[in-house]
PDB file of N, CA and C in Angstrom:
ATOM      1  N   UNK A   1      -4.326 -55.500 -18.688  1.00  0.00           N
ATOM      2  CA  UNK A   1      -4.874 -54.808 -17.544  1.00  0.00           C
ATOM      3  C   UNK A   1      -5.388 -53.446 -17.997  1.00  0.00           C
ATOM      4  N   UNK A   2      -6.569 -53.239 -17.552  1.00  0.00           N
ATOM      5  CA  UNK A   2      -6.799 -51.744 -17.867  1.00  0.00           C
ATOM      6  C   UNK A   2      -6.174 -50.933 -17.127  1.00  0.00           C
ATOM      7  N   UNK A   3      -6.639 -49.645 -17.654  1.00  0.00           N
ATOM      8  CA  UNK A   3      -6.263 -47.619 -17.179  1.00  0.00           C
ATOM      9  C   UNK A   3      -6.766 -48.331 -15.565  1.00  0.00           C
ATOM     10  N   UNK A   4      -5.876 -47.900 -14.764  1.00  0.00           N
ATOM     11  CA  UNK A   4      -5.962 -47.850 -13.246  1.00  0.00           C
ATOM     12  C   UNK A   4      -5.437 -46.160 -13.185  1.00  0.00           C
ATOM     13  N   UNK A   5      -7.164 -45.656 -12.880  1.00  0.00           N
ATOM     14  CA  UNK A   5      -6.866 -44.502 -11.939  1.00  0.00           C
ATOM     15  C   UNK A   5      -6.167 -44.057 -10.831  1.00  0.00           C
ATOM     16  N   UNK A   6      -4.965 -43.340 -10.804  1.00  0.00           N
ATOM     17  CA  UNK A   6      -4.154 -43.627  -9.940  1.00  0.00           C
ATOM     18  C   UNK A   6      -4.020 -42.145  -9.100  1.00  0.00           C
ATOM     19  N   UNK A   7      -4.385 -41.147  -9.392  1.00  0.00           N
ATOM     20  CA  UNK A   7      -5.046 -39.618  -9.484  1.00  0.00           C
ATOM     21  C   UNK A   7      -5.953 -39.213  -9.936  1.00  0.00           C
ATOM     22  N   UNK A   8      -6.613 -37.634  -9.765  1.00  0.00           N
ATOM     23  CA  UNK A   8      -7.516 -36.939 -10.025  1.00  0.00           C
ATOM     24  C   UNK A   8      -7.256 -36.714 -11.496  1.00  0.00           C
ATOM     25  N   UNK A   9      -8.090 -37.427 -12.232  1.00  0.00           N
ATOM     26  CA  UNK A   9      -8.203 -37.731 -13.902  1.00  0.00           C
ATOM     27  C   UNK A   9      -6.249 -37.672 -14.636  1.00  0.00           C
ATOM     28  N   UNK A  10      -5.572 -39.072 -13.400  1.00  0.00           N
ATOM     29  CA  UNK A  10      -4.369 -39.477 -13.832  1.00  0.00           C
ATOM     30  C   UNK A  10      -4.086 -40.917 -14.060  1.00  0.00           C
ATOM     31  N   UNK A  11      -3.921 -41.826 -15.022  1.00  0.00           N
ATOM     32  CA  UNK A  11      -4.170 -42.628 -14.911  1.00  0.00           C
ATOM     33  C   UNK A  11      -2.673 -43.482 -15.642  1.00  0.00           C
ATOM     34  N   UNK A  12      -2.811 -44.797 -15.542  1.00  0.00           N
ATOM     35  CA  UNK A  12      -1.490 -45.796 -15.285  1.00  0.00           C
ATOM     36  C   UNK A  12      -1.950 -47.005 -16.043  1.00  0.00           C
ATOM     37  N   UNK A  13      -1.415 -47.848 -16.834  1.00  0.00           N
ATOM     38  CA  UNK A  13      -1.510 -48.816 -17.710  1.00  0.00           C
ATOM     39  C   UNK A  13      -0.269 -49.372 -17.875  1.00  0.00           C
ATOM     40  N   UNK A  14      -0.112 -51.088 -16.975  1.00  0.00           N
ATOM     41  CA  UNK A  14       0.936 -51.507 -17.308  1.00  0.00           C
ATOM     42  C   UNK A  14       0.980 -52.501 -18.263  1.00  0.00           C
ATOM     43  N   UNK A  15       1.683 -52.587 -19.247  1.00  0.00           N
ATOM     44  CA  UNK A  15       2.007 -53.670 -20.577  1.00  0.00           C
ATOM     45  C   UNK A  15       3.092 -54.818 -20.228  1.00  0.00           C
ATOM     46  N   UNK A  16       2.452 -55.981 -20.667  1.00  0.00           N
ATOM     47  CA  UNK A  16       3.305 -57.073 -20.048  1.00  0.00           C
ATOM     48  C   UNK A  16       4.743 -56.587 -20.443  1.00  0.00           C
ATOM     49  N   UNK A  17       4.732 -56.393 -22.035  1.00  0.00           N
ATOM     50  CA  UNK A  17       6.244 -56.653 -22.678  1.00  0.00           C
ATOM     51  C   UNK A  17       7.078 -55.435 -22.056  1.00  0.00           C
ATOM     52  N   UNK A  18       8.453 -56.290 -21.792  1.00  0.00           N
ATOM     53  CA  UNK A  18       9.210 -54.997 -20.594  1.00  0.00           C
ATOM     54  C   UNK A  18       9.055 -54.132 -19.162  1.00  0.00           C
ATOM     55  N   UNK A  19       7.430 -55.118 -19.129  1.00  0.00           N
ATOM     56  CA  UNK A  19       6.818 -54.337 -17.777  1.00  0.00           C
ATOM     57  C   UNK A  19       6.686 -53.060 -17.644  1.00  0.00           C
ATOM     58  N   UNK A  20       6.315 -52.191 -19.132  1.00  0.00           N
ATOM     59  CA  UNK A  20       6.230 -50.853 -18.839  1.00  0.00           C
ATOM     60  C   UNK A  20       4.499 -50.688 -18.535  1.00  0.00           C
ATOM     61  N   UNK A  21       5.064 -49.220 -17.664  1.00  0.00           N
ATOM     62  CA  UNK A  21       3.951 -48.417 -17.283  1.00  0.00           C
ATOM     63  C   UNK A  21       3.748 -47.415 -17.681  1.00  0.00           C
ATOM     64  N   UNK A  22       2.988 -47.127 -18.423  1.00  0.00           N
ATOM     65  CA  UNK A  22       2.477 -45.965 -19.742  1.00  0.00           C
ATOM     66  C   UNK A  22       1.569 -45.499 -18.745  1.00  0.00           C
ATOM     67  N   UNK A  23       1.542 -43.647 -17.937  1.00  0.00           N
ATOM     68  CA  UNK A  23       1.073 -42.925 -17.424  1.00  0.00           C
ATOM     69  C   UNK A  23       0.300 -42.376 -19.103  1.00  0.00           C
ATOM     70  N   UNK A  24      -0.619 -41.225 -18.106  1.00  0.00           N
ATOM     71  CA  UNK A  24      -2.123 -40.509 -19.011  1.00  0.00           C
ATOM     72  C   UNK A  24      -2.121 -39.803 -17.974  1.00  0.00           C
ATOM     73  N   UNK A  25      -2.503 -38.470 -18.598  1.00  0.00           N
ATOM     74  CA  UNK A  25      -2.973 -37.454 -17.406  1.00  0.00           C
ATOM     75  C   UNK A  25      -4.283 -36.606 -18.502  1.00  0.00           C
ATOM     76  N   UNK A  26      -5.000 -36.534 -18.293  1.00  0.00           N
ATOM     77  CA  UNK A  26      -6.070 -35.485 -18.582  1.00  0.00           C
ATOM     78  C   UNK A  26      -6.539 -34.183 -18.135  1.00  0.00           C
ATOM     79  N   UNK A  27      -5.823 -33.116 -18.706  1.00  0.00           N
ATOM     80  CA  UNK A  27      -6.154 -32.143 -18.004  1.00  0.00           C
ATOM     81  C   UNK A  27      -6.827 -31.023 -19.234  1.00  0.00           C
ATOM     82  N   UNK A  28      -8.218 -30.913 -18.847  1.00  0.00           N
ATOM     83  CA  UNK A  28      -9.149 -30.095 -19.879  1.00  0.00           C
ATOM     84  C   UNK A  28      -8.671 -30.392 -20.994  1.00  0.00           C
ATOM     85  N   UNK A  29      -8.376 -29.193 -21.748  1.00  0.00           N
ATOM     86  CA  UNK A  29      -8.395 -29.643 -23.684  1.00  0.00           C
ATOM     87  C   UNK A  29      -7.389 -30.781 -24.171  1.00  0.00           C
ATOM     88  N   UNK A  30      -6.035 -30.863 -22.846  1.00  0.00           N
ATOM     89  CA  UNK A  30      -4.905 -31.487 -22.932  1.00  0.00           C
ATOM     90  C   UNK A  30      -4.650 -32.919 -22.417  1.00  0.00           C
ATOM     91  N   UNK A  31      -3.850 -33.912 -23.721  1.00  0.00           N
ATOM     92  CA  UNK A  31      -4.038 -35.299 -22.847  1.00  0.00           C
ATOM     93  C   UNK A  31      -2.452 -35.525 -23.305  1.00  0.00           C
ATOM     94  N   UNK A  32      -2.211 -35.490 -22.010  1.00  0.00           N
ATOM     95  CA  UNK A  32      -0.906 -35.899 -21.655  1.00  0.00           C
ATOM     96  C   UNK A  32      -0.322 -37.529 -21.626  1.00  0.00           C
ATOM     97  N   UNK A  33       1.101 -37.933 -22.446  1.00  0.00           N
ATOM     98  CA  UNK A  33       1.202 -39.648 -22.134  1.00  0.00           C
ATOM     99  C   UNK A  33       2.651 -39.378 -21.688  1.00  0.00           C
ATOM    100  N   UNK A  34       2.809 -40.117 -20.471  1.00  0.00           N
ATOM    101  CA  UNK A  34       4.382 -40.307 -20.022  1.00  0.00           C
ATOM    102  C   UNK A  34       4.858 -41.538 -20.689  1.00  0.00           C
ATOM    103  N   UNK A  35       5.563 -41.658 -21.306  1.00  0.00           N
ATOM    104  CA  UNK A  35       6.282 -42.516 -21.806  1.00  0.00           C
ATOM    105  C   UNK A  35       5.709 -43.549 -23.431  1.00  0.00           C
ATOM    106  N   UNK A  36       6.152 -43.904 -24.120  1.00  0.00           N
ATOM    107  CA  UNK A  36       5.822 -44.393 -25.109  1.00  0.00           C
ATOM    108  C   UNK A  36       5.984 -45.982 -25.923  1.00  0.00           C
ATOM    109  N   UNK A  37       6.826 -46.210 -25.136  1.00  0.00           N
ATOM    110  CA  UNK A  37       7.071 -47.651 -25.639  1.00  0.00           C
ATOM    111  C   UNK A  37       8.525 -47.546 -26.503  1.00  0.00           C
ATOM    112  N   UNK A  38       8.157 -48.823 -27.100  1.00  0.00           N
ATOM    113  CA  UNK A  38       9.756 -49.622 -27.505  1.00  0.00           C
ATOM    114  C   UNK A  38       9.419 -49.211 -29.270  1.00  0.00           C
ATOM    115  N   UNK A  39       8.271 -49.373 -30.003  1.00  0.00           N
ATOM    116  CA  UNK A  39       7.919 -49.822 -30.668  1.00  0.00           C
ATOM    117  C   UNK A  39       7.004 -48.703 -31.328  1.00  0.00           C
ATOM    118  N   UNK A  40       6.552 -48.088 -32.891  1.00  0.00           N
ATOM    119  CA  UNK A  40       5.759 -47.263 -33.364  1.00  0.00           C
ATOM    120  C   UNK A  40       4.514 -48.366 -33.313  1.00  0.00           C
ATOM    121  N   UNK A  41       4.671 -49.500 -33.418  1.00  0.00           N
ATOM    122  CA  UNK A  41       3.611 -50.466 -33.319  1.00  0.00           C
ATOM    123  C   UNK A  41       2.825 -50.132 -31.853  1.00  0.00           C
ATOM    124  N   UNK A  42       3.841 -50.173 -30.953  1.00  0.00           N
ATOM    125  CA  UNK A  42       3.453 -50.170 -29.140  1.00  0.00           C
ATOM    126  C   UNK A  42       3.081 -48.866 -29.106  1.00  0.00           C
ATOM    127  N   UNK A  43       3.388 -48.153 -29.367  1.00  0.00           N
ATOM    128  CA  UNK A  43       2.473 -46.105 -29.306  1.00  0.00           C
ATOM    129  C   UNK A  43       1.132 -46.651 -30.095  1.00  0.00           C
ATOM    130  N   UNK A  44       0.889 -47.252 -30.876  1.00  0.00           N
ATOM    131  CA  UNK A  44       0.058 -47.172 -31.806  1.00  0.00           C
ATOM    132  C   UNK A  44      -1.055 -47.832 -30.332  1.00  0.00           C
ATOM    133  N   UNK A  45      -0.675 -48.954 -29.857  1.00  0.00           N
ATOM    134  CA  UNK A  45      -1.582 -49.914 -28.796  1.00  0.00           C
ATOM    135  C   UNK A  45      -1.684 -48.920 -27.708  1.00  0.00           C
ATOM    136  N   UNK A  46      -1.088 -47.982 -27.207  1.00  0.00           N
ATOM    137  CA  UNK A  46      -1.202 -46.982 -26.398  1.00  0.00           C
ATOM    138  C   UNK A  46      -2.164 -46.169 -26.986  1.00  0.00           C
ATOM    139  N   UNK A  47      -1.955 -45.460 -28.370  1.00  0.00           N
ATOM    140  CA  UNK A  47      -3.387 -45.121 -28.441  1.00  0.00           C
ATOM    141  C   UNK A  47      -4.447 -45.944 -28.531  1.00  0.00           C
ATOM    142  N   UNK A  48      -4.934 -46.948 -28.806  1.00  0.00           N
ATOM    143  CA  UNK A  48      -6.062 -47.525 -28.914  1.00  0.00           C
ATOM    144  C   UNK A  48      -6.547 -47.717 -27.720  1.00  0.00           C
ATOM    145  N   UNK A  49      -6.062 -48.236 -26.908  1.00  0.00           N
ATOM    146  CA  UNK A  49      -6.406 -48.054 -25.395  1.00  0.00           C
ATOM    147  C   UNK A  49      -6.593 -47.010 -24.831  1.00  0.00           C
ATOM    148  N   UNK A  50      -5.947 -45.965 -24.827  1.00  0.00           N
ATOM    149  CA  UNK A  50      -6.365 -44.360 -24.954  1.00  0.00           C
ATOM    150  C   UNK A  50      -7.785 -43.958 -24.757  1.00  0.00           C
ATOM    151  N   UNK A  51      -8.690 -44.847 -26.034  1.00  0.00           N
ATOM    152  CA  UNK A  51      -9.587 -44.379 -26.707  1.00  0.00           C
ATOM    153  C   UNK A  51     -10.737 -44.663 -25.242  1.00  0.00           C
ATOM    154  N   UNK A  52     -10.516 -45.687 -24.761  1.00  0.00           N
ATOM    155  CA  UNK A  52     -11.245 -46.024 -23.606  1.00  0.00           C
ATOM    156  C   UNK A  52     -11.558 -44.606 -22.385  1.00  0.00           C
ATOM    157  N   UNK A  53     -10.600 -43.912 -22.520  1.00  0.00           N
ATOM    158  CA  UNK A  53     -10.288 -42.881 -21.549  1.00  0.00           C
ATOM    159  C   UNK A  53     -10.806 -41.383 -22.616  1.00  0.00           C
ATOM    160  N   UNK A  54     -10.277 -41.386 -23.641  1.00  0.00           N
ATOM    161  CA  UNK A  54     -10.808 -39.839 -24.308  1.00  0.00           C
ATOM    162  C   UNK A  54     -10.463 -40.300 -25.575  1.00  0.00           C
ATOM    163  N   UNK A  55     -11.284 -39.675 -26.622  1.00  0.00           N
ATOM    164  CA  UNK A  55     -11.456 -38.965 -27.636  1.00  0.00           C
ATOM    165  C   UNK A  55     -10.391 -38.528 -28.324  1.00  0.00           C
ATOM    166  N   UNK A  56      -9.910 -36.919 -27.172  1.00  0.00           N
ATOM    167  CA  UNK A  56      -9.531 -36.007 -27.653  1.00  0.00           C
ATOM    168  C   UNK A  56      -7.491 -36.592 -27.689  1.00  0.00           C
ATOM    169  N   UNK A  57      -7.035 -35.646 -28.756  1.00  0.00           N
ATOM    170  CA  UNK A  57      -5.828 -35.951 -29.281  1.00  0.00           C
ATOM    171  C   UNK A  57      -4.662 -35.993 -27.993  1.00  0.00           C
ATOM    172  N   UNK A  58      -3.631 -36.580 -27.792  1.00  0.00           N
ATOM    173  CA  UNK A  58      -2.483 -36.426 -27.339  1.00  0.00           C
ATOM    174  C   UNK A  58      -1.887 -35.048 -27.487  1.00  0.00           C
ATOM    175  N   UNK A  59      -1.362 -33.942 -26.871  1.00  0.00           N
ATOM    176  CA  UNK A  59      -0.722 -32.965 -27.121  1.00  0.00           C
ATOM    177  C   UNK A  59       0.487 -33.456 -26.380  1.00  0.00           C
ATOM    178  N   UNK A  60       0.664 -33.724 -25.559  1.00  0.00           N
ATOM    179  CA  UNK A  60       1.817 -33.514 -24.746  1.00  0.00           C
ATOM    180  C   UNK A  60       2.773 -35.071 -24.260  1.00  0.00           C
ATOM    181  N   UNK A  61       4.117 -35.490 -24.899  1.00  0.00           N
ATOM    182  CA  UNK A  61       4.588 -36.353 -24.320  1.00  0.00           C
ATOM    183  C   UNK A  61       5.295 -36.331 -23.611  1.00  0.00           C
ATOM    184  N   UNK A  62       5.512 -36.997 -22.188  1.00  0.00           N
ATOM    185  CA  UNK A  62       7.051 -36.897 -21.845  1.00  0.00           C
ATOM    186  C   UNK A  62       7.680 -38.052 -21.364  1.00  0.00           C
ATOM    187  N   UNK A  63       8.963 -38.049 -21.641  1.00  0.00           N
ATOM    188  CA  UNK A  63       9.453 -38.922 -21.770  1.00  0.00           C
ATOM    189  C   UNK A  63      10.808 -38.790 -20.583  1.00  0.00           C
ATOM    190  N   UNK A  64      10.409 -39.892 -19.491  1.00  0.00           N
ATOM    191  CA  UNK A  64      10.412 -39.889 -18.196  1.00  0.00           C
ATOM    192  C   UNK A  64      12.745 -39.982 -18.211  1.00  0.00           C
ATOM    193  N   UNK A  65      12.845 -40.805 -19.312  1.00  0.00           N
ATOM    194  CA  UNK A  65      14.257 -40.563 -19.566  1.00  0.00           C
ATOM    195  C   UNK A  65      14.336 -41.119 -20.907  1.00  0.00           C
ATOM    196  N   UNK A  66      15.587 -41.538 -21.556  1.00  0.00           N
ATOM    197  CA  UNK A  66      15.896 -41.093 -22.843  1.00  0.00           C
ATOM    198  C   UNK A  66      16.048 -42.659 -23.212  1.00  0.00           C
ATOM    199  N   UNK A  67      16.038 -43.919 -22.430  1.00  0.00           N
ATOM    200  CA  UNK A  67      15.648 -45.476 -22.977  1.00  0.00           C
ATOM    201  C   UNK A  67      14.737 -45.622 -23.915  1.00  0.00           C
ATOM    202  N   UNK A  68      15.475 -46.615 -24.758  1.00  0.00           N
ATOM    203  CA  UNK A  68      14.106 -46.776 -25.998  1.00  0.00           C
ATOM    204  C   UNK A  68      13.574 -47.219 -25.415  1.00  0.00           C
ATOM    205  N   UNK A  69      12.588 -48.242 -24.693  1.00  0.00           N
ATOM    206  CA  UNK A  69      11.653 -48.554 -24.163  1.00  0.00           C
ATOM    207  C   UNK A  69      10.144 -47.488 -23.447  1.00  0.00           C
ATOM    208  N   UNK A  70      10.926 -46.264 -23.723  1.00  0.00           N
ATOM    209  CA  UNK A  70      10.580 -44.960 -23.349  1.00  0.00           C
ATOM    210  C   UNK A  70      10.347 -44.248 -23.938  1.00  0.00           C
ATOM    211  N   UNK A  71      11.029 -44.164 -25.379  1.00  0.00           N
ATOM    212  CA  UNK A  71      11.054 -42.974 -26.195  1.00  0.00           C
ATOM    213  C   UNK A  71      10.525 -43.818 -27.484  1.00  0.00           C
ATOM    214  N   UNK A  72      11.096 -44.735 -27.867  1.00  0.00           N
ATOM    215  CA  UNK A  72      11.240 -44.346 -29.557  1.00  0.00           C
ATOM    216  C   UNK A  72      10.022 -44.744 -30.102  1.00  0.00           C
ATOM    217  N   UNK A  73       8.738 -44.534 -29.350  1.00  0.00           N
ATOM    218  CA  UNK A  73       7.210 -44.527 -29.486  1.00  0.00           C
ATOM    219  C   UNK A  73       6.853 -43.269 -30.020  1.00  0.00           C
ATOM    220  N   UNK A  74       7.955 -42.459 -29.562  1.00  0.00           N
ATOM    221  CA  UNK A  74       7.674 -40.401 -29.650  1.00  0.00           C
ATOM    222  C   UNK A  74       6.987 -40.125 -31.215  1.00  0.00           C
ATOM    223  N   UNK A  75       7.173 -40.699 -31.985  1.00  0.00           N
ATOM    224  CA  UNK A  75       6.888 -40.039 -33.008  1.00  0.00           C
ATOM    225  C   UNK A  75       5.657 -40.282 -33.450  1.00  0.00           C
ATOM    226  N   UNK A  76       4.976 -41.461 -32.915  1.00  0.00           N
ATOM    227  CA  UNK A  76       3.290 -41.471 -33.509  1.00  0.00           C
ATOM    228  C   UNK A  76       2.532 -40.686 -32.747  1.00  0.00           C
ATOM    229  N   UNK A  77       2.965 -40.109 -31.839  1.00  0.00           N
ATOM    230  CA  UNK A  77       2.089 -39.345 -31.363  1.00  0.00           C
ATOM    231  C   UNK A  77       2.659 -37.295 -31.911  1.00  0.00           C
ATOM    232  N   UNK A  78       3.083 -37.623 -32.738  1.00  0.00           N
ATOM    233  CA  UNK A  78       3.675 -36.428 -33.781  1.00  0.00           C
ATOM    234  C   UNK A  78       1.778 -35.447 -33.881  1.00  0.00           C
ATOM    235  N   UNK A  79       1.501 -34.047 -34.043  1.00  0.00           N
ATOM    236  CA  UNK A  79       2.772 -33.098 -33.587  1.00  0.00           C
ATOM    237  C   UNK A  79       2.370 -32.805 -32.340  1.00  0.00           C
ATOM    238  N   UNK A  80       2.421 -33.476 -31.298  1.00  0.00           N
ATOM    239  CA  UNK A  80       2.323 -33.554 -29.863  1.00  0.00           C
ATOM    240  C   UNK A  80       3.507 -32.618 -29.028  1.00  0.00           C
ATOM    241  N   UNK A  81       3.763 -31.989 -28.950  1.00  0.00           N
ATOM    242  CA  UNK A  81       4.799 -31.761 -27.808  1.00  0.00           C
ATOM    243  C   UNK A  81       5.623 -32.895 -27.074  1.00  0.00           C
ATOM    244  N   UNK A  82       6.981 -32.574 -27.286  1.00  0.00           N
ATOM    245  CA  UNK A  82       7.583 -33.827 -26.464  1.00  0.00           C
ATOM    246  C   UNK A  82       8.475 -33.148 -25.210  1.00  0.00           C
ATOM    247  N   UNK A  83       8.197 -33.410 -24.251  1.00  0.00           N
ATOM    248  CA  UNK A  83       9.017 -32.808 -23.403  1.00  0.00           C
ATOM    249  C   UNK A  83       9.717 -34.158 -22.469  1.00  0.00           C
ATOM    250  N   UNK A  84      11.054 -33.415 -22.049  1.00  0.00           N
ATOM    251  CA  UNK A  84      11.839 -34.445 -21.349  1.00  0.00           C
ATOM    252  C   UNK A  84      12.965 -33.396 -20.764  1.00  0.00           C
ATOM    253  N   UNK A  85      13.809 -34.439 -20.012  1.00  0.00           N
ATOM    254  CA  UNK A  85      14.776 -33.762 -19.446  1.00  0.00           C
ATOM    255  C   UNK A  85      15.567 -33.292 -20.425  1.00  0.00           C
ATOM    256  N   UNK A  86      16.680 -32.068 -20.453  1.00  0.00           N
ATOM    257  CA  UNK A  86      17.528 -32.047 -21.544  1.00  0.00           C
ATOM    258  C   UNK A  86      18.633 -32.675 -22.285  1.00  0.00           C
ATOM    259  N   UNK A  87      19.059 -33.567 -21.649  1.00  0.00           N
ATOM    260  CA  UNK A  87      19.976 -34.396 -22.268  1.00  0.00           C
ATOM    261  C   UNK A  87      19.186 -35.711 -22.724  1.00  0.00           C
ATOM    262  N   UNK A  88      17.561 -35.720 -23.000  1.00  0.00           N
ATOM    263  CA  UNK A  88      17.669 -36.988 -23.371  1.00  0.00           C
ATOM    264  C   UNK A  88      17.477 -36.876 -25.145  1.00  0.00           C
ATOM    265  N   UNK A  89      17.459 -35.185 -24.953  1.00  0.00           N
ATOM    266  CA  UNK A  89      17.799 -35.505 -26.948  1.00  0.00           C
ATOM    267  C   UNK A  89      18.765 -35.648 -27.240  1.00  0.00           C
ATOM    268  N   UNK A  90      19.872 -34.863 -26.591  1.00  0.00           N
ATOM    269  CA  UNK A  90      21.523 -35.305 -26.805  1.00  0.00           C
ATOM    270  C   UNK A  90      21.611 -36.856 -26.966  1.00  0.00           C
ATOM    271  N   UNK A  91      20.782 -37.839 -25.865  1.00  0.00           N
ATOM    272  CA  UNK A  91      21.575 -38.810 -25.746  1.00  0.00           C
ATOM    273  C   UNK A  91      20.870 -40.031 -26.578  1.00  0.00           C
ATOM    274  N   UNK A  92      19.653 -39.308 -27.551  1.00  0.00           N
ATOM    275  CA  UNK A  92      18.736 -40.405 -28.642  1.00  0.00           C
ATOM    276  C   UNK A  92      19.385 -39.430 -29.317  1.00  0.00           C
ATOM    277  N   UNK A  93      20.348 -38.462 -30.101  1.00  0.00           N
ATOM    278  CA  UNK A  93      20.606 -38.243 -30.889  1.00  0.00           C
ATOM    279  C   UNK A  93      21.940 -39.496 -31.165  1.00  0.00           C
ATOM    280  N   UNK A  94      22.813 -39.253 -30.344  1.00  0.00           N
ATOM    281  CA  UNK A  94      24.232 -39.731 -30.087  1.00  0.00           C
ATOM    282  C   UNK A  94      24.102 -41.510 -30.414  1.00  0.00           C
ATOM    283  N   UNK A  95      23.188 -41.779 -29.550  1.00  0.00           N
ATOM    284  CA  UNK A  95      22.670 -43.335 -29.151  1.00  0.00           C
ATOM    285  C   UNK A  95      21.623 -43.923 -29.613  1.00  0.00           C
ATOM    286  N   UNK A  96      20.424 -43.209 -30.070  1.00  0.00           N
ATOM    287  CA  UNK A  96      19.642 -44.019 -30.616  1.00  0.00           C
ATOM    288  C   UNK A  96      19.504 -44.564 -31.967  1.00  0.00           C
ATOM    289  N   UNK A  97      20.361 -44.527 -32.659  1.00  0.00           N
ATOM    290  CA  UNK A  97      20.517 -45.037 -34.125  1.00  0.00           C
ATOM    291  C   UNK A  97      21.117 -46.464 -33.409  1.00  0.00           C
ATOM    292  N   UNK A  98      22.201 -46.256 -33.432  1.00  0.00           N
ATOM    293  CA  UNK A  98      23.008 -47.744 -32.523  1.00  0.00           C
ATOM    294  C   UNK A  98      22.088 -48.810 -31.729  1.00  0.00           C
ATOM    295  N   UNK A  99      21.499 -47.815 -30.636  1.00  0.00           N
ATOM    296  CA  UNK A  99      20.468 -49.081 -30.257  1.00  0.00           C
ATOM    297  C   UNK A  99      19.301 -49.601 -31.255  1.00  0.00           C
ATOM    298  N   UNK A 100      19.017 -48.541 -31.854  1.00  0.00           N
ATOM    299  CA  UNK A 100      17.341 -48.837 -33.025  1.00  0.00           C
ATOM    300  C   UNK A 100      17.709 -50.299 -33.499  1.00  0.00           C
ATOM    301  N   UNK A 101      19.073 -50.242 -34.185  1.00  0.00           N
ATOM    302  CA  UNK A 101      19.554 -51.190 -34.807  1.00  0.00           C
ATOM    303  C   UNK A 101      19.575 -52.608 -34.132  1.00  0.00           C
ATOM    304  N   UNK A 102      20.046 -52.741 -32.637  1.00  0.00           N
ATOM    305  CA  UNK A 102      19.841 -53.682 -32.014  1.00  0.00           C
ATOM    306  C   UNK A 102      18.661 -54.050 -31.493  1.00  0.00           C
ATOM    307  N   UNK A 103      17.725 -53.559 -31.770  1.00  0.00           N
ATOM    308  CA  UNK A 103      16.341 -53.738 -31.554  1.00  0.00           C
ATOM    309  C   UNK A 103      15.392 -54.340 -32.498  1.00  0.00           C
ATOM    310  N   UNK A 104      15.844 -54.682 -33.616  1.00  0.00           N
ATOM    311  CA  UNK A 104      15.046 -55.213 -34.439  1.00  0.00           C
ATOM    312  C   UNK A 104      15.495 -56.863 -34.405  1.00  0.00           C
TER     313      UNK A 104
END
């Protein structure tokens, strides 16, 4: 399914696997992605689809809570800004090695 505009240059893309919904927001120099996927493979398909919508680089992620299905995409979009609530680095520090592992 494509970018469904869902706001004023905000947009929504849902992916079959896990039924996630990968938000985009575009605001002037800055392109914002809520959430990232399960997978450095699945950030990677988030950007390519991206490309449909802008050009310009990712600065800003956030990551809506601290589930891999959510996060552990964070790093291809490196050196982006990652913002989230505060305990969800506590709780991918503590927890996400353990789950990474059950994920493969």
């Amino acid at each position: 399914m494509p970018w469904q505009e869902v706001g004023d240059r905000v947009f929504a893309w849902r992916y079959k696997f896990f039924n996630q919904q990968i938000g985009v927001i575009l605001g002037g120099a800055d392109v914002a992605v809520i959430d990232t996927r399960t997978t450095h493979a699945q950030a990677r398909e988030i950007l390519t689809d991206l490309r449909e919508l802008t050009r310009d680089p990712v600065t800003v992620v956030i990551d809506t809570h601290w589930h891999f299905d959510h996060t552990f995409g964070n790093n291809v979009f490196r050196p982006a800004s990652i913002w989230g609530h505060a305990r969800t680095v506590d709780r991918l520090r503590s927890q996400g090695r353990a789950i990474s592992g059950r994920c493969r």
